[in-house]
C-alpha atoms as a PDB file:
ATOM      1  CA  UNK A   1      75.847 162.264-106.954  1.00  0.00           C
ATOM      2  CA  UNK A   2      75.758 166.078-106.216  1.00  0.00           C
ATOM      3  CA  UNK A   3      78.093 167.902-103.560  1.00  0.00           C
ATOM      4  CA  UNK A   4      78.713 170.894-101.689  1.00  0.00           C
ATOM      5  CA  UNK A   5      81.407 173.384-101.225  1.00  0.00           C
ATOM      6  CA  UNK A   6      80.687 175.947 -98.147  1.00  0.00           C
ATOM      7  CA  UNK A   7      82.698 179.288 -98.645  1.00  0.00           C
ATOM      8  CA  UNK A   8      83.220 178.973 -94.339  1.00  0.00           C
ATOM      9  CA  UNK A   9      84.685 182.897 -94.105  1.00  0.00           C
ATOM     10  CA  UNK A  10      81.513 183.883 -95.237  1.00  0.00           C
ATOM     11  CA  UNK A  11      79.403 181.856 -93.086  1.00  0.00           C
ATOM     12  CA  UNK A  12      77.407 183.664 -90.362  1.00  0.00           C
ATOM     13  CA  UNK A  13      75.908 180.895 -88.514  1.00  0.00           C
ATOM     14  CA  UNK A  14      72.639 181.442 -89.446  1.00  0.00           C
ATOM     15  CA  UNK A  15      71.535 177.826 -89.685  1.00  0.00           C
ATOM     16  CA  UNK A  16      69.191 178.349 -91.904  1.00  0.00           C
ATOM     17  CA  UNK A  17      70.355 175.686 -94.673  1.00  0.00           C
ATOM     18  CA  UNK A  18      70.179 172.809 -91.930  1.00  0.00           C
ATOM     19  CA  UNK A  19      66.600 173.696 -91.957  1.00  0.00           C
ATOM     20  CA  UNK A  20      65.443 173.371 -95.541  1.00  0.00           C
ATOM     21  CA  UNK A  21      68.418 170.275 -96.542  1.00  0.00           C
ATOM     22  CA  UNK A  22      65.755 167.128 -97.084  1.00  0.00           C
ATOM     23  CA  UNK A  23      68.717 164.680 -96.535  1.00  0.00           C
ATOM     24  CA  UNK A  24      70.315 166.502 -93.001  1.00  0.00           C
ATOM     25  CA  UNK A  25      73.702 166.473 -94.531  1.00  0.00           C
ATOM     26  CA  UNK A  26      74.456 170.323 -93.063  1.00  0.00           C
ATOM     27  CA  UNK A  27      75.284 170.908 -88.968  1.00  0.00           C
ATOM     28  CA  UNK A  28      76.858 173.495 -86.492  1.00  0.00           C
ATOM     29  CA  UNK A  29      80.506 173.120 -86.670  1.00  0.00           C
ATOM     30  CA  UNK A  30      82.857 173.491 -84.110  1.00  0.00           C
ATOM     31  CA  UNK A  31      85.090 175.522 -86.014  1.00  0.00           C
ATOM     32  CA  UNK A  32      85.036 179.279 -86.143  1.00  0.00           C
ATOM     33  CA  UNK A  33      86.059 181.461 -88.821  1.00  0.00           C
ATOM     34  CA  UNK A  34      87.894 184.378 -88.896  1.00  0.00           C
ATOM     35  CA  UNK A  35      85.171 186.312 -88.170  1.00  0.00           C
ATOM     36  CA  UNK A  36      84.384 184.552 -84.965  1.00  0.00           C
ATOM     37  CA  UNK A  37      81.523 183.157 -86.350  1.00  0.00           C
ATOM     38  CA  UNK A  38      80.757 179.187 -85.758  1.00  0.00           C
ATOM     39  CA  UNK A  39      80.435 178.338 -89.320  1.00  0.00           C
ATOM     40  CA  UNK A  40      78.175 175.261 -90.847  1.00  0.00           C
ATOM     41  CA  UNK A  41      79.735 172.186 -92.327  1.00  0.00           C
ATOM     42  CA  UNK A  42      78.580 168.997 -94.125  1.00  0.00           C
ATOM     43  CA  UNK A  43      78.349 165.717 -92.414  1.00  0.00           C
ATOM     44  CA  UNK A  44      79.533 162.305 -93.092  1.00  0.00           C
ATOM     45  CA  UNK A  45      76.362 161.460 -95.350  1.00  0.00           C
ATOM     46  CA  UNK A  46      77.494 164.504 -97.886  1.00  0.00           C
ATOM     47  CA  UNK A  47      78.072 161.844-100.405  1.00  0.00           C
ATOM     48  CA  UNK A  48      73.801 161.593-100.268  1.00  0.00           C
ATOM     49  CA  UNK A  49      73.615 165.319-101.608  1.00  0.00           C
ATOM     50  CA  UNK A  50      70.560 165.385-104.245  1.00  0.00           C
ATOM     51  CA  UNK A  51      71.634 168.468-105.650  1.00  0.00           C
ATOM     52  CA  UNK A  52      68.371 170.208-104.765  1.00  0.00           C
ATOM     53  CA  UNK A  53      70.167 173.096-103.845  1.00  0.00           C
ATOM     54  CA  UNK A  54      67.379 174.574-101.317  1.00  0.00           C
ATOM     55  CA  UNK A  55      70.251 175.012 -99.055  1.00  0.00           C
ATOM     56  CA  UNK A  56      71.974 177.429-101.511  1.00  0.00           C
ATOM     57  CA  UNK A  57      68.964 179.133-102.165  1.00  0.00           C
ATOM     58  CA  UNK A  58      67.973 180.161 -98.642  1.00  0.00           C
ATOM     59  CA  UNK A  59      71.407 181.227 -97.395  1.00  0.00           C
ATOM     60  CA  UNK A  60      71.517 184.901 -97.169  1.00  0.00           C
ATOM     61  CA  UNK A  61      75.064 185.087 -97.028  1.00  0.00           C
ATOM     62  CA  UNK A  62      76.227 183.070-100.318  1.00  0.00           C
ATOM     63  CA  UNK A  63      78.079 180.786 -98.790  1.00  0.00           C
ATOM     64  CA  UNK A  64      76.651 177.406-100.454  1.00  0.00           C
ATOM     65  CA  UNK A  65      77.981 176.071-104.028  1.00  0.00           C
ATOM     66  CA  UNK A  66      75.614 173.220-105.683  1.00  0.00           C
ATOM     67  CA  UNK A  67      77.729 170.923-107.992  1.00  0.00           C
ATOM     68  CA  UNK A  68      75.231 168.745-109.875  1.00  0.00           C
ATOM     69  CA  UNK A  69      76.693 165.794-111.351  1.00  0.00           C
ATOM     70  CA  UNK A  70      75.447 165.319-114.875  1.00  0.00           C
ATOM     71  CA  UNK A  71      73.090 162.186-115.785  1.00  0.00           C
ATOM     72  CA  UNK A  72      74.228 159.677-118.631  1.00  0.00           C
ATOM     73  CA  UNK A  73      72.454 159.709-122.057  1.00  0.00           C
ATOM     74  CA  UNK A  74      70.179 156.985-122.003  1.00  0.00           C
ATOM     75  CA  UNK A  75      71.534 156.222-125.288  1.00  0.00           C
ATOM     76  CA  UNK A  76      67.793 155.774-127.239  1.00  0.00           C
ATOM     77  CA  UNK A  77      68.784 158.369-129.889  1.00  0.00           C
ATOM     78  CA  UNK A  78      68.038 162.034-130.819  1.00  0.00           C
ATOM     79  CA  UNK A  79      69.510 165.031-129.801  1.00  0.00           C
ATOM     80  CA  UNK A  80      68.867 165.818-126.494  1.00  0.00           C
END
Protein backbone atom coordinates (compact mmCIF):
# COMPACT_ATOMS: atom_id res chain seq x y z
CA UNK A 1 0.00 0.00 0.00
CA UNK A 2 1.27 3.45 -1.25
CA UNK A 3 -0.33 6.94 -0.21
CA UNK A 4 -0.52 10.46 -0.87
CA UNK A 5 0.07 13.66 0.89
CA UNK A 6 -1.25 16.89 -1.22
CA UNK A 7 0.66 20.13 -0.08
CA UNK A 8 -3.26 21.95 -0.58
CA UNK A 9 -1.65 25.81 -0.29
CA UNK A 10 0.11 25.03 -3.22
CA UNK A 11 -2.56 23.56 -5.20
CA UNK A 12 -3.83 25.57 -8.21
CA UNK A 13 -6.66 23.57 -9.36
CA UNK A 14 -5.28 22.47 -12.32
CA UNK A 15 -6.77 18.99 -12.35
CA UNK A 16 -4.38 17.63 -14.12
CA UNK A 17 -3.42 14.61 -11.66
CA UNK A 18 -7.20 13.38 -11.76
CA UNK A 19 -6.41 12.86 -15.32
CA UNK A 20 -3.37 10.61 -15.43
CA UNK A 21 -4.32 8.64 -11.60
CA UNK A 22 -5.17 4.87 -13.14
CA UNK A 23 -7.13 4.11 -9.87
CA UNK A 24 -9.42 7.73 -9.73
CA UNK A 25 -8.43 8.21 -6.18
CA UNK A 26 -7.85 12.30 -6.84
CA UNK A 27 -11.17 14.88 -7.24
CA UNK A 28 -12.17 18.65 -7.06
CA UNK A 29 -12.54 19.53 -3.51
CA UNK A 30 -14.78 21.78 -2.05
CA UNK A 31 -12.33 23.40 -0.02
CA UNK A 32 -10.35 26.44 -1.01
CA UNK A 33 -7.05 27.42 0.05
CA UNK A 34 -5.71 30.44 1.02
CA UNK A 35 -5.12 31.42 -2.20
CA UNK A 36 -8.69 31.10 -3.27
CA UNK A 37 -7.92 28.34 -5.24
CA UNK A 38 -10.33 25.05 -5.07
CA UNK A 39 -7.65 22.66 -4.27
CA UNK A 40 -7.65 18.66 -5.20
CA UNK A 41 -8.05 16.00 -2.58
CA UNK A 42 -7.98 12.17 -2.39
CA UNK A 43 -11.06 10.12 -2.18
CA UNK A 44 -12.28 7.41 -0.02
CA UNK A 45 -10.46 4.62 -2.20
CA UNK A 46 -6.86 6.42 -1.30
CA UNK A 47 -6.07 3.31 0.55
CA UNK A 48 -5.91 1.68 -3.40
CA UNK A 49 -2.89 4.11 -4.20
CA UNK A 50 -0.30 1.94 -6.42
CA UNK A 51 2.35 4.25 -5.86
CA UNK A 52 2.75 4.95 -9.58
CA UNK A 53 3.22 8.37 -8.88
CA UNK A 54 2.04 9.74 -12.49
CA UNK A 55 0.04 12.09 -10.49
CA UNK A 56 3.20 13.61 -8.89
CA UNK A 57 4.89 13.69 -11.98
CA UNK A 58 2.45 15.75 -14.05
CA UNK A 59 1.59 18.37 -11.43
CA UNK A 60 3.21 21.55 -12.33
CA UNK A 61 2.85 23.00 -9.11
CA UNK A 62 4.58 20.29 -6.68
CA UNK A 63 1.95 19.71 -4.74
CA UNK A 64 1.84 15.68 -4.79
CA UNK A 65 4.14 13.46 -2.31
CA UNK A 66 4.37 9.55 -3.37
CA UNK A 67 5.02 7.37 -0.23
CA UNK A 68 5.80 3.87 -1.52
CA UNK A 69 5.47 1.28 0.97
CA UNK A 70 8.39 -1.09 0.81
CA UNK A 71 7.84 -4.90 -0.35
CA UNK A 72 8.94 -7.84 2.07
CA UNK A 73 12.08 -9.94 1.25
CA UNK A 74 10.89 -12.96 -0.18
CA UNK A 75 13.22 -14.56 2.10
CA UNK A 76 15.02 -17.09 -0.79
CA UNK A 77 18.51 -15.76 0.13
CA UNK A 78 21.20 -13.40 -1.29
CA UNK A 79 21.67 -9.96 -0.94
CA UNK A 80 19.27 -8.07 -2.57
Amino acid sequence: MSRIVLLEERCKGCLLCTTVCPRNILRKSERFNHQGYQVVEAGDNAAECTGCAACAVICPDVVIRVFRTRKARDGRGGDA
